[in-house]
N, C-alpha and C. Protein backbone atom coordinates (compact mmCIF):
# COMPACT_ATOMS: atom_id res chain seq x y z
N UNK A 1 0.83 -1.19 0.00
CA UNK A 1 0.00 0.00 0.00
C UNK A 1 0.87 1.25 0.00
N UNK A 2 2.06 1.16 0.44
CA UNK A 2 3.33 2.12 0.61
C UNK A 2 3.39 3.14 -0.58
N UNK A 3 3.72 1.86 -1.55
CA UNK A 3 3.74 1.99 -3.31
C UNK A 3 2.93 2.20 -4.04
N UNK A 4 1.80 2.00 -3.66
CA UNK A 4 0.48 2.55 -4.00
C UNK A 4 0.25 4.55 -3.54
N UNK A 5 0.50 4.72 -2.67
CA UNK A 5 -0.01 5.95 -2.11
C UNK A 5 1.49 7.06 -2.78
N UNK A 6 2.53 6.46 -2.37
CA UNK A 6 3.68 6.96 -2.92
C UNK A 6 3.66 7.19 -4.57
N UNK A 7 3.33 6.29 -5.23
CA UNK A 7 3.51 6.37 -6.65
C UNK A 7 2.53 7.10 -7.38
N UNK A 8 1.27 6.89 -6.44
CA UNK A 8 -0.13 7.10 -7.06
C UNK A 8 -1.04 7.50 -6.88
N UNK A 9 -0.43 8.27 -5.19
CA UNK A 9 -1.12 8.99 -4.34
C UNK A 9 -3.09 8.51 -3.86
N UNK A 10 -2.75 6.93 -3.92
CA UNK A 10 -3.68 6.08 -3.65
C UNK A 10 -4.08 5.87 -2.36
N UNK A 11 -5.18 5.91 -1.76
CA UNK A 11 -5.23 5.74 -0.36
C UNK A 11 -6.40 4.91 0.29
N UNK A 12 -6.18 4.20 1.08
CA UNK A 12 -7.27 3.07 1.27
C UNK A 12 -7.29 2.78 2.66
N UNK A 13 -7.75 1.88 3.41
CA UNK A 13 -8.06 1.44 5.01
C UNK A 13 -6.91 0.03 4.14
N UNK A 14 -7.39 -0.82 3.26
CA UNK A 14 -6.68 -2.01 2.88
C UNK A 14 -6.32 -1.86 1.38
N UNK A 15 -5.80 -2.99 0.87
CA UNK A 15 -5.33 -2.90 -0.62
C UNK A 15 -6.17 -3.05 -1.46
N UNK A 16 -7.32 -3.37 -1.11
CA UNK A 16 -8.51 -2.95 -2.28
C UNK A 16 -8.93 -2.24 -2.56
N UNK A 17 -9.29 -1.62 -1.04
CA UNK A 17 -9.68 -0.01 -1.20
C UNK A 17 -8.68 0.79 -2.08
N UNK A 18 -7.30 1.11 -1.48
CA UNK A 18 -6.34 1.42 -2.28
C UNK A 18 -6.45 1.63 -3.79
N UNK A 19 -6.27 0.23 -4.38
CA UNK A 19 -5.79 0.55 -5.63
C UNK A 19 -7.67 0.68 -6.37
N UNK A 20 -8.67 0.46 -5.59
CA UNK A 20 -9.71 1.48 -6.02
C UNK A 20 -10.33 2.81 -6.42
N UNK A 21 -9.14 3.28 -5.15
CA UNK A 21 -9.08 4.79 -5.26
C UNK A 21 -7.70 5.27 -6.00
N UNK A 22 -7.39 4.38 -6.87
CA UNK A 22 -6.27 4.87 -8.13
C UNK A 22 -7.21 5.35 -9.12
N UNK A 23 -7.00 6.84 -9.56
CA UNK A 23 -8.35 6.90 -10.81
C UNK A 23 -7.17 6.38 -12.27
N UNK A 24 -6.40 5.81 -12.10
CA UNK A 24 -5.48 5.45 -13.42
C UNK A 24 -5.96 4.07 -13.72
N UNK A 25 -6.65 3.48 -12.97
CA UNK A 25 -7.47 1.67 -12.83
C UNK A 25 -8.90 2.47 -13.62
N UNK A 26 -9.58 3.21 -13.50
CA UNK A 26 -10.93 3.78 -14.23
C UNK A 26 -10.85 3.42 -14.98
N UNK A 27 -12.00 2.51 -15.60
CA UNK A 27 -12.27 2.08 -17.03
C UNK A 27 -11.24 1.32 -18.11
N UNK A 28 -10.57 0.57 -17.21
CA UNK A 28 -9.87 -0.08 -17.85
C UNK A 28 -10.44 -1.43 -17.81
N UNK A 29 -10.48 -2.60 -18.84
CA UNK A 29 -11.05 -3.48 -18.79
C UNK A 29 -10.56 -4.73 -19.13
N UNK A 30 -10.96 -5.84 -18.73
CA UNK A 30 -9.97 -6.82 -18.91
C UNK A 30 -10.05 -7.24 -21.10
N UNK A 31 -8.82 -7.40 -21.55
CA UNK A 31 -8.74 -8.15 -22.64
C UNK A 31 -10.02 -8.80 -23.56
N UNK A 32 -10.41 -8.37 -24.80
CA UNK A 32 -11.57 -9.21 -24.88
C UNK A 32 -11.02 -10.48 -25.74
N UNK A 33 -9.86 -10.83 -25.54
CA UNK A 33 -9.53 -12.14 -26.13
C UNK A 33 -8.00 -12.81 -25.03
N UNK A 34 -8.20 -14.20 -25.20
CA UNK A 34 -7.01 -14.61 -24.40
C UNK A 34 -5.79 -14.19 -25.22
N UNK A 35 -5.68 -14.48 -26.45
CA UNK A 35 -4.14 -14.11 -27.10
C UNK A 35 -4.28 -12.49 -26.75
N UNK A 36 -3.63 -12.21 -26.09
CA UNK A 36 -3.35 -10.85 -25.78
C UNK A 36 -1.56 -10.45 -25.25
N UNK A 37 -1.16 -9.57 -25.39
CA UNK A 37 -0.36 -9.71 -25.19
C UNK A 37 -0.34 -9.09 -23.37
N UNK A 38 -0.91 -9.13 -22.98
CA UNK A 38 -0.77 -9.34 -21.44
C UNK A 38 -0.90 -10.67 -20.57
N UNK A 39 -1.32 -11.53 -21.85
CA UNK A 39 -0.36 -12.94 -21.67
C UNK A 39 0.76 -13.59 -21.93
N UNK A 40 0.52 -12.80 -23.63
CA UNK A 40 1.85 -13.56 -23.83
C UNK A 40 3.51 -12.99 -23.94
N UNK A 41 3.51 -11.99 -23.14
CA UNK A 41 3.90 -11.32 -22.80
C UNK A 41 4.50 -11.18 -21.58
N UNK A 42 3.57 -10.94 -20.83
CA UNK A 42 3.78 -10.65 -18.69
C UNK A 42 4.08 -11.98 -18.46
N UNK A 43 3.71 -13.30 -18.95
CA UNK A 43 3.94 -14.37 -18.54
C UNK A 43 5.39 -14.91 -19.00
N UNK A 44 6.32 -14.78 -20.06
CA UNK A 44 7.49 -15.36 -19.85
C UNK A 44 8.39 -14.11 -19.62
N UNK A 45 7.89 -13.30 -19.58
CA UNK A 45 8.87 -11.70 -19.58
C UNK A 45 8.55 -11.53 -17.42
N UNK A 46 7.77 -11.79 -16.71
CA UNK A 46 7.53 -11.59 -15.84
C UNK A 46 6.94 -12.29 -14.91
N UNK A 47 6.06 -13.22 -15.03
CA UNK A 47 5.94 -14.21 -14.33
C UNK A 47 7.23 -15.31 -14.24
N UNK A 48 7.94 -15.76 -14.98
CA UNK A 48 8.87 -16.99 -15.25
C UNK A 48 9.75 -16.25 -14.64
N UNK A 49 10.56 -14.62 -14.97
CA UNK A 49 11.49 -15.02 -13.58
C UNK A 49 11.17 -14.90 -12.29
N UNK A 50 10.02 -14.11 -11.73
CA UNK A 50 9.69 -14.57 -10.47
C UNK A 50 9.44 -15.59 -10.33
N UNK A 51 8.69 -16.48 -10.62
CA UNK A 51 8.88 -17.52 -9.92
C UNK A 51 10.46 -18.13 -10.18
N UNK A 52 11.19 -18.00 -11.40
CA UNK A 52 12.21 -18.97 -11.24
C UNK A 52 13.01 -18.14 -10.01
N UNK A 53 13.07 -16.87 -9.80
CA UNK A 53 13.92 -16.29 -8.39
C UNK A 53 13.30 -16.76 -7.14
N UNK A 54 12.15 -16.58 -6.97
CA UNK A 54 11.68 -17.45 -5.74
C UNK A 54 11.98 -18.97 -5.59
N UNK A 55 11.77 -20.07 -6.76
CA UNK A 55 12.16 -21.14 -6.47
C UNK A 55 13.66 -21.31 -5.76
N UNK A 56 14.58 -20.16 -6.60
CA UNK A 56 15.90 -20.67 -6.30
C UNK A 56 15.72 -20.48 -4.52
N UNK A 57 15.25 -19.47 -4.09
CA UNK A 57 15.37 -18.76 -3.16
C UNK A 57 14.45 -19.64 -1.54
N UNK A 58 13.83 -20.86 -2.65
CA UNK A 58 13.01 -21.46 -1.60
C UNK A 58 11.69 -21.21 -0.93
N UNK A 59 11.13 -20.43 -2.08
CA UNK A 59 10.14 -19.38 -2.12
C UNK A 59 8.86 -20.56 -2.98
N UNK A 60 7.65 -20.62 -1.77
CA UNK A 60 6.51 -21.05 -2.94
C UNK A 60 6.01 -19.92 -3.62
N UNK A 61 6.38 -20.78 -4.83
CA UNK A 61 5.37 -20.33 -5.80
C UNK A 61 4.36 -21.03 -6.71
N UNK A 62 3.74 -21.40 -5.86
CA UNK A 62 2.84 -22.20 -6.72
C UNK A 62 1.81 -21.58 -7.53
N UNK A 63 1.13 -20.63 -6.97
CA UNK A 63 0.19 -20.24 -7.20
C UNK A 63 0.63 -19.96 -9.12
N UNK A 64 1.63 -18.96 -8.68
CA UNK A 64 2.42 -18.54 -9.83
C UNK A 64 2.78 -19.29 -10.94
N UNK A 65 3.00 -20.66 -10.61
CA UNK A 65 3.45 -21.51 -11.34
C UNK A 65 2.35 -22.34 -11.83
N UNK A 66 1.15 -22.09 -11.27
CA UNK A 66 -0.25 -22.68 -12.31
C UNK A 66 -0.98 -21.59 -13.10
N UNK A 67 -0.27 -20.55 -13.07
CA UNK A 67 -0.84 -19.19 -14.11
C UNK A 67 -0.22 -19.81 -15.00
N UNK A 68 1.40 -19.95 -14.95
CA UNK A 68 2.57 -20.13 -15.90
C UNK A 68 1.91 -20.92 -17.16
N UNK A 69 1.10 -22.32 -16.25
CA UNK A 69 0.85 -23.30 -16.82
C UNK A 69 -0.39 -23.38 -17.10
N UNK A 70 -1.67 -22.36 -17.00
CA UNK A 70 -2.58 -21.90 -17.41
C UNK A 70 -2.23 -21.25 -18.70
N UNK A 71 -1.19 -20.37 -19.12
CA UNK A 71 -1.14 -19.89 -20.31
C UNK A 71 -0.18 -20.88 -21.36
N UNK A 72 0.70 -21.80 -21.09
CA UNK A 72 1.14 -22.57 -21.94
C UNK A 72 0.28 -23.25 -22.60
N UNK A 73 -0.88 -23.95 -21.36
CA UNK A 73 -2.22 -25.04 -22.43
C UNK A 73 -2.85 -23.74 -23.09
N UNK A 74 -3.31 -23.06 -23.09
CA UNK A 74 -4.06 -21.86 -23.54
C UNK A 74 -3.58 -21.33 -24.97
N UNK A 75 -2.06 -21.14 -25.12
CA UNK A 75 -1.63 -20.63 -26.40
C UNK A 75 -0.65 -21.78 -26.59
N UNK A 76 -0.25 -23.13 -25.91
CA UNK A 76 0.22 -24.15 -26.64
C UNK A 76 1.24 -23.44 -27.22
N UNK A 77 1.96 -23.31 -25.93
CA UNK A 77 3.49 -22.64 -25.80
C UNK A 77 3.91 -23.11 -24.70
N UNK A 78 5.37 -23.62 -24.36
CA UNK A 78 6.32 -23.68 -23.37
C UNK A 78 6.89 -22.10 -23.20
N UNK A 79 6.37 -21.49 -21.70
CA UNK A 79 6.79 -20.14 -21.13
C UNK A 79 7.95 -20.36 -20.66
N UNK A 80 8.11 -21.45 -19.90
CA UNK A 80 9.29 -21.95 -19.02
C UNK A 80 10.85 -21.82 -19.97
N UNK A 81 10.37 -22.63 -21.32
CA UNK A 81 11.75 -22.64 -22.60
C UNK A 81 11.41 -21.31 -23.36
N UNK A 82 10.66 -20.40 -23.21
CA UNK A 82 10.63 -19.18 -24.34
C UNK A 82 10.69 -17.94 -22.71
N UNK A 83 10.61 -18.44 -21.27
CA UNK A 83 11.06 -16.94 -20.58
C UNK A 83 12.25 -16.50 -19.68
N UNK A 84 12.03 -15.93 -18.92
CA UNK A 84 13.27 -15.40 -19.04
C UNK A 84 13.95 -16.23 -17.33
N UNK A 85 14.42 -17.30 -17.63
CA UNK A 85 14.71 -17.57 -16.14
C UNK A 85 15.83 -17.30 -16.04
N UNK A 86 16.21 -17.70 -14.27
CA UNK A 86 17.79 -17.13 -13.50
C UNK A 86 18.85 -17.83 -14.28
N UNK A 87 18.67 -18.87 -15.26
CA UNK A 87 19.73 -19.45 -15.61
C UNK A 87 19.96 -18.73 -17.07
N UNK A 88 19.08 -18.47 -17.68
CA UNK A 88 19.11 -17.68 -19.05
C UNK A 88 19.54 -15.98 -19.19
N UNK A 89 18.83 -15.22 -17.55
CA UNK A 89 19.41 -13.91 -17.41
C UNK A 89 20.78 -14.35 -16.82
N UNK A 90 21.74 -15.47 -16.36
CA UNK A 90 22.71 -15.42 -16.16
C UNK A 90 22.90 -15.30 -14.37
N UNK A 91 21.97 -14.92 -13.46
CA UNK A 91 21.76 -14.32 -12.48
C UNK A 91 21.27 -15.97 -11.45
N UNK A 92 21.92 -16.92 -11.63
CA UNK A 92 21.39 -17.96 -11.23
C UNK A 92 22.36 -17.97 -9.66
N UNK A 93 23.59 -17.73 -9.96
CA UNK A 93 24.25 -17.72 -8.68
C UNK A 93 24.39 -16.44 -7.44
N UNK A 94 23.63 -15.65 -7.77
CA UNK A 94 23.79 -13.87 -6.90
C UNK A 94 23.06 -14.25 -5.34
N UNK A 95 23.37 -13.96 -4.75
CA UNK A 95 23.13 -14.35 -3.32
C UNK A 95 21.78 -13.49 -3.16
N UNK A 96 20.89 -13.95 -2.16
CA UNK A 96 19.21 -13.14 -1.65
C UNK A 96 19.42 -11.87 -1.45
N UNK A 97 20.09 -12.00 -0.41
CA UNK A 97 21.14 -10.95 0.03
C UNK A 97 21.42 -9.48 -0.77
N UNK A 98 22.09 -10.31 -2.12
CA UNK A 98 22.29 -8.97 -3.01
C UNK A 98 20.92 -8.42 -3.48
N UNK A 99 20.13 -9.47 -4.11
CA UNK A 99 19.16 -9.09 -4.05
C UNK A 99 17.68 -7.95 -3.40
N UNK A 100 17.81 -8.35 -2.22
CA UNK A 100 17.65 -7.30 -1.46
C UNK A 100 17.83 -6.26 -1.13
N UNK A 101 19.22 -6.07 -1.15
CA UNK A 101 20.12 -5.23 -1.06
C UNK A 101 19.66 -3.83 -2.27
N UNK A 102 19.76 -5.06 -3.30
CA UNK A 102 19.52 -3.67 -4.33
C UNK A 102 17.85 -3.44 -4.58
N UNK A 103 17.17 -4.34 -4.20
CA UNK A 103 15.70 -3.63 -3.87
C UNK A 103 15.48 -2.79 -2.90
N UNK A 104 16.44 -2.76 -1.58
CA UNK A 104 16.82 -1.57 -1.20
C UNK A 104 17.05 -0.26 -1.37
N UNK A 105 18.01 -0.66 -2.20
CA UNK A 105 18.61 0.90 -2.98
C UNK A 105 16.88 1.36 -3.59
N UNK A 106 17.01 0.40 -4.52
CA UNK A 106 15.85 0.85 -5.41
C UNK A 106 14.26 1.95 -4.87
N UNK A 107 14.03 0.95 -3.88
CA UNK A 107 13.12 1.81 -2.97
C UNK A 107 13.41 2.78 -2.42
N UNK A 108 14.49 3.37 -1.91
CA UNK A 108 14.93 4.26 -1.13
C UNK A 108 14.89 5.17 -2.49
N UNK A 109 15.28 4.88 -3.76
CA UNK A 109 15.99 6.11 -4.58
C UNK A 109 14.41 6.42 -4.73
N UNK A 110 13.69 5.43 -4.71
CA UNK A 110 12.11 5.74 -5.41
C UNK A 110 11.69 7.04 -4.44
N UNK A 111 11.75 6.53 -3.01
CA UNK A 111 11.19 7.78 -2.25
C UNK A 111 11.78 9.13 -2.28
N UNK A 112 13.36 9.08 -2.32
CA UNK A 112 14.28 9.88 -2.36
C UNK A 112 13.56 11.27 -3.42
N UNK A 113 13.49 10.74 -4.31
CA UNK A 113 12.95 11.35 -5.83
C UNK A 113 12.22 12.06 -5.59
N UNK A 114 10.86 11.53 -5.51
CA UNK A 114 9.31 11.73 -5.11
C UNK A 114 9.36 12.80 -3.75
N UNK A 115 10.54 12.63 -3.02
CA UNK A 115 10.50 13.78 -1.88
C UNK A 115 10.67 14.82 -2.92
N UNK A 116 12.14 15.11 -3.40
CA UNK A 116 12.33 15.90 -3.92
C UNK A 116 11.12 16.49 -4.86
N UNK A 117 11.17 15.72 -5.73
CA UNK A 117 10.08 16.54 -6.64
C UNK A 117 9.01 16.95 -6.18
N UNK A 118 8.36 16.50 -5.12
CA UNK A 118 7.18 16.61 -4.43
C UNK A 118 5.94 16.52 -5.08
N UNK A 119 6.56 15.60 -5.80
CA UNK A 119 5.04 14.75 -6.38
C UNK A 119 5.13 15.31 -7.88
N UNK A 120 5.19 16.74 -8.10
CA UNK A 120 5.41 17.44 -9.56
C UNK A 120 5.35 16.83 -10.46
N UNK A 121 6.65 16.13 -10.87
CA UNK A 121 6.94 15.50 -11.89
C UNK A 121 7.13 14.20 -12.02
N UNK A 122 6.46 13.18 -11.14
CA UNK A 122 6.50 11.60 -10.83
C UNK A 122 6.26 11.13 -12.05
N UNK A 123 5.59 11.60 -12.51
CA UNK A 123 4.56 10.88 -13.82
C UNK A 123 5.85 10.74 -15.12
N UNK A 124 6.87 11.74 -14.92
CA UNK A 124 8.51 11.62 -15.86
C UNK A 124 9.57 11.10 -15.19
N UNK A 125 9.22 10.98 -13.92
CA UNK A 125 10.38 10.74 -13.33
C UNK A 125 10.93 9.42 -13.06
N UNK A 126 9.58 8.72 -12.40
CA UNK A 126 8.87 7.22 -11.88
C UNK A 126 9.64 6.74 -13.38
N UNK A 127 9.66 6.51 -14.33
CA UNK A 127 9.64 5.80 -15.40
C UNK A 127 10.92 5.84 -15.72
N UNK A 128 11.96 6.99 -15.77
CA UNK A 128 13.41 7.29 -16.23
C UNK A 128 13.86 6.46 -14.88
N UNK A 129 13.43 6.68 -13.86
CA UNK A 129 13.91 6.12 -12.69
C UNK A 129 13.95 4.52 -12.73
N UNK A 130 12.96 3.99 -12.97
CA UNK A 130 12.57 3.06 -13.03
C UNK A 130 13.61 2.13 -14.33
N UNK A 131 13.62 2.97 -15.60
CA UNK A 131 14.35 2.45 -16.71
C UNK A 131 16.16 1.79 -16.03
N UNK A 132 16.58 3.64 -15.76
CA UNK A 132 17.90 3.63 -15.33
C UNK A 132 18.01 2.42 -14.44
N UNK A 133 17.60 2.20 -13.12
CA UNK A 133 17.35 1.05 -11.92
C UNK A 133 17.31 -0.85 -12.94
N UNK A 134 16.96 -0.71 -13.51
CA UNK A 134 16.80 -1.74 -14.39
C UNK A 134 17.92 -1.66 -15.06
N UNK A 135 18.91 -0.67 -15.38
CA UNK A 135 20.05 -0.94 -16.95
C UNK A 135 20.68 -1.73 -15.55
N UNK A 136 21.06 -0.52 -14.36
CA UNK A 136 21.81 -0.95 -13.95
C UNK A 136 22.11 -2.09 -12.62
N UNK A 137 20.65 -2.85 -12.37
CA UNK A 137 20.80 -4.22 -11.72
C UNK A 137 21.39 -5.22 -12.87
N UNK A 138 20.46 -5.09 -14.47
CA UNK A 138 21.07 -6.16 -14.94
C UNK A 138 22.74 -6.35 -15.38
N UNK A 139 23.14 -4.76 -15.32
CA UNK A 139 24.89 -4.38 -15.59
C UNK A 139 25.37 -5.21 -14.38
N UNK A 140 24.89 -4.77 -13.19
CA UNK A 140 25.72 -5.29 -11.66
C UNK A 140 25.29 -6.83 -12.06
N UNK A 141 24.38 -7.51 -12.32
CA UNK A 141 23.77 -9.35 -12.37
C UNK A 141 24.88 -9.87 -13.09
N UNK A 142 25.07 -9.21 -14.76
CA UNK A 142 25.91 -9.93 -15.68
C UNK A 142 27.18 -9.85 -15.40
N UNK A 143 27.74 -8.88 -14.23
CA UNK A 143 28.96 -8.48 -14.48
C UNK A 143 29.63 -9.22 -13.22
N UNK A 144 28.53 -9.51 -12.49
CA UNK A 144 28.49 -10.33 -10.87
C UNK A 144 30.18 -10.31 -10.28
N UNK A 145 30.57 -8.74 -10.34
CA UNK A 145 31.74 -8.41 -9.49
C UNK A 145 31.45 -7.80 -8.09
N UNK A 146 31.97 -7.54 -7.27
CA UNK A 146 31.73 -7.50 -6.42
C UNK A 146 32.47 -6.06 -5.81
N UNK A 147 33.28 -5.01 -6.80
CA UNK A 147 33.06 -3.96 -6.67
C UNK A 147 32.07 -3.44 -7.56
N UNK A 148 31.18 -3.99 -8.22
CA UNK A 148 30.56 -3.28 -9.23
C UNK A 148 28.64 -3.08 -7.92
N UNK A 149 28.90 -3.94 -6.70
CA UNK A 149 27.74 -4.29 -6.08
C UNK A 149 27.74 -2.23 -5.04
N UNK A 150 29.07 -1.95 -5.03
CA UNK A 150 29.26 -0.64 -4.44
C UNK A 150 29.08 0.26 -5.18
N UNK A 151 29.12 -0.07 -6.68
CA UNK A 151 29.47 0.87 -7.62
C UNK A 151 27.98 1.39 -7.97
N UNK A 152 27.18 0.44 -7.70
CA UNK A 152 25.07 0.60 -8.28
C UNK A 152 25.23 1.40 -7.37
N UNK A 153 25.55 1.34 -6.21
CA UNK A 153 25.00 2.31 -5.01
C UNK A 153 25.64 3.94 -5.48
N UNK A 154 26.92 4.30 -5.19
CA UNK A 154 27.24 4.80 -5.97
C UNK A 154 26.58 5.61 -6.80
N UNK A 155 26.66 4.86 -7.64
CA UNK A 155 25.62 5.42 -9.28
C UNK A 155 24.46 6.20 -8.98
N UNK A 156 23.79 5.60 -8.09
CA UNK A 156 22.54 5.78 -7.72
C UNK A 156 22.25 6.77 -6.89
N UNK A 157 23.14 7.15 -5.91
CA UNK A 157 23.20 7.85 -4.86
C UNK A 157 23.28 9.34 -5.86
N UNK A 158 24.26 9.22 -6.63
CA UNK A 158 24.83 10.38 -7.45
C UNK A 158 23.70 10.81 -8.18
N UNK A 159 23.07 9.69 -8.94
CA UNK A 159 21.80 10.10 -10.25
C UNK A 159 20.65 10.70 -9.22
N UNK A 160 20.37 10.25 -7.96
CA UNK A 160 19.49 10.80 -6.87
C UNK A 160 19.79 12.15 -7.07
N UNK A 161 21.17 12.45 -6.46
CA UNK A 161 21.45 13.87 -6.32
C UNK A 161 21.51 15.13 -7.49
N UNK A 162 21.69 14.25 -8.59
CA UNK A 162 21.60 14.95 -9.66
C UNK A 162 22.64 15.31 -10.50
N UNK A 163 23.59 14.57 -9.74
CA UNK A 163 24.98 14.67 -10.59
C UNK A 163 26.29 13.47 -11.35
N UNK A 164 26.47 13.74 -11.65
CA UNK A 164 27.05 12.11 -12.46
C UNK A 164 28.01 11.91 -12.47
């Protein structure tokens, strides 16, 4: 709900209420066909590595893992061999730890921002933020050095402040 009110200035008693009172959810409606690409799509681009990061991690995912397999019989596709798992992004051996770590960063730079701007300009910011945070977990994943794990922070701390 944090991420909800922060991002989207959403506000609720619980998480239904919440993302009810997002007016960016208004009139949006579900798909009027299964081939959509918010299946075939979110499911090996985004479902497959969460669950494959939770499995490694010892994490159920089941639930997750009968969507997976709800859309393979459905479009009579293997998601598992066409998405993106920890062994294919390369990221199979990175400790929880780091992980965390840089969902750390990540959240902190998110609020960091959003102070600053004070809401103003989220709607440009949220997204460049969001892009940059993404080049550079998968730079630190592939490059899996271990000054490069100081160097995101770093980076990040600096692009926060506004200087490079």
């Amino acid at each position: 709900m944090e991420w909800l009110e922060l991002a989207y200035n959403a506000r609720g008693e619980n998480l239904y209420e919440a993302m009810h009172n997002q007016t960016g959810y208004y009139g949006i409606k579900a798909p009027p066909t299964l081939n959509h690409r918010y299946i075939f799509e979110e499911i090996p681009m985004s479902l497959v590595p969460i669950a494959s990061i939770g499995e490694r991690y010892g994490v159920s995912v089941n639930c997750i893992r009968s969507i997976i397999s709800l859309g393979c019989i459905l479009h009579n596709t293997d998601y598992w061999r066409k998405g993106r798992t920890i062994e294919k992004l390369g990221i199979k051996d990175l400790s929880g730890s780091f992980y965390c770590q840089l969902f750390r960063i990540a959240w902190n730079v998110v609020k960091l921002c959003h102070a600053k701007s004070n809401g103003a300009a989220e709607q440009e910011l949220l997204p460049q933020l969001s892009a940059y945070l993404r080049a550079e977990a998968w730079r630190a994943a592939f490059s899996r050095g271990r000054e490069q794990r100081g160097g995101i922070k770093t980076a990040i701390q600096l692009s926060a402040s506004g200087r490079r």
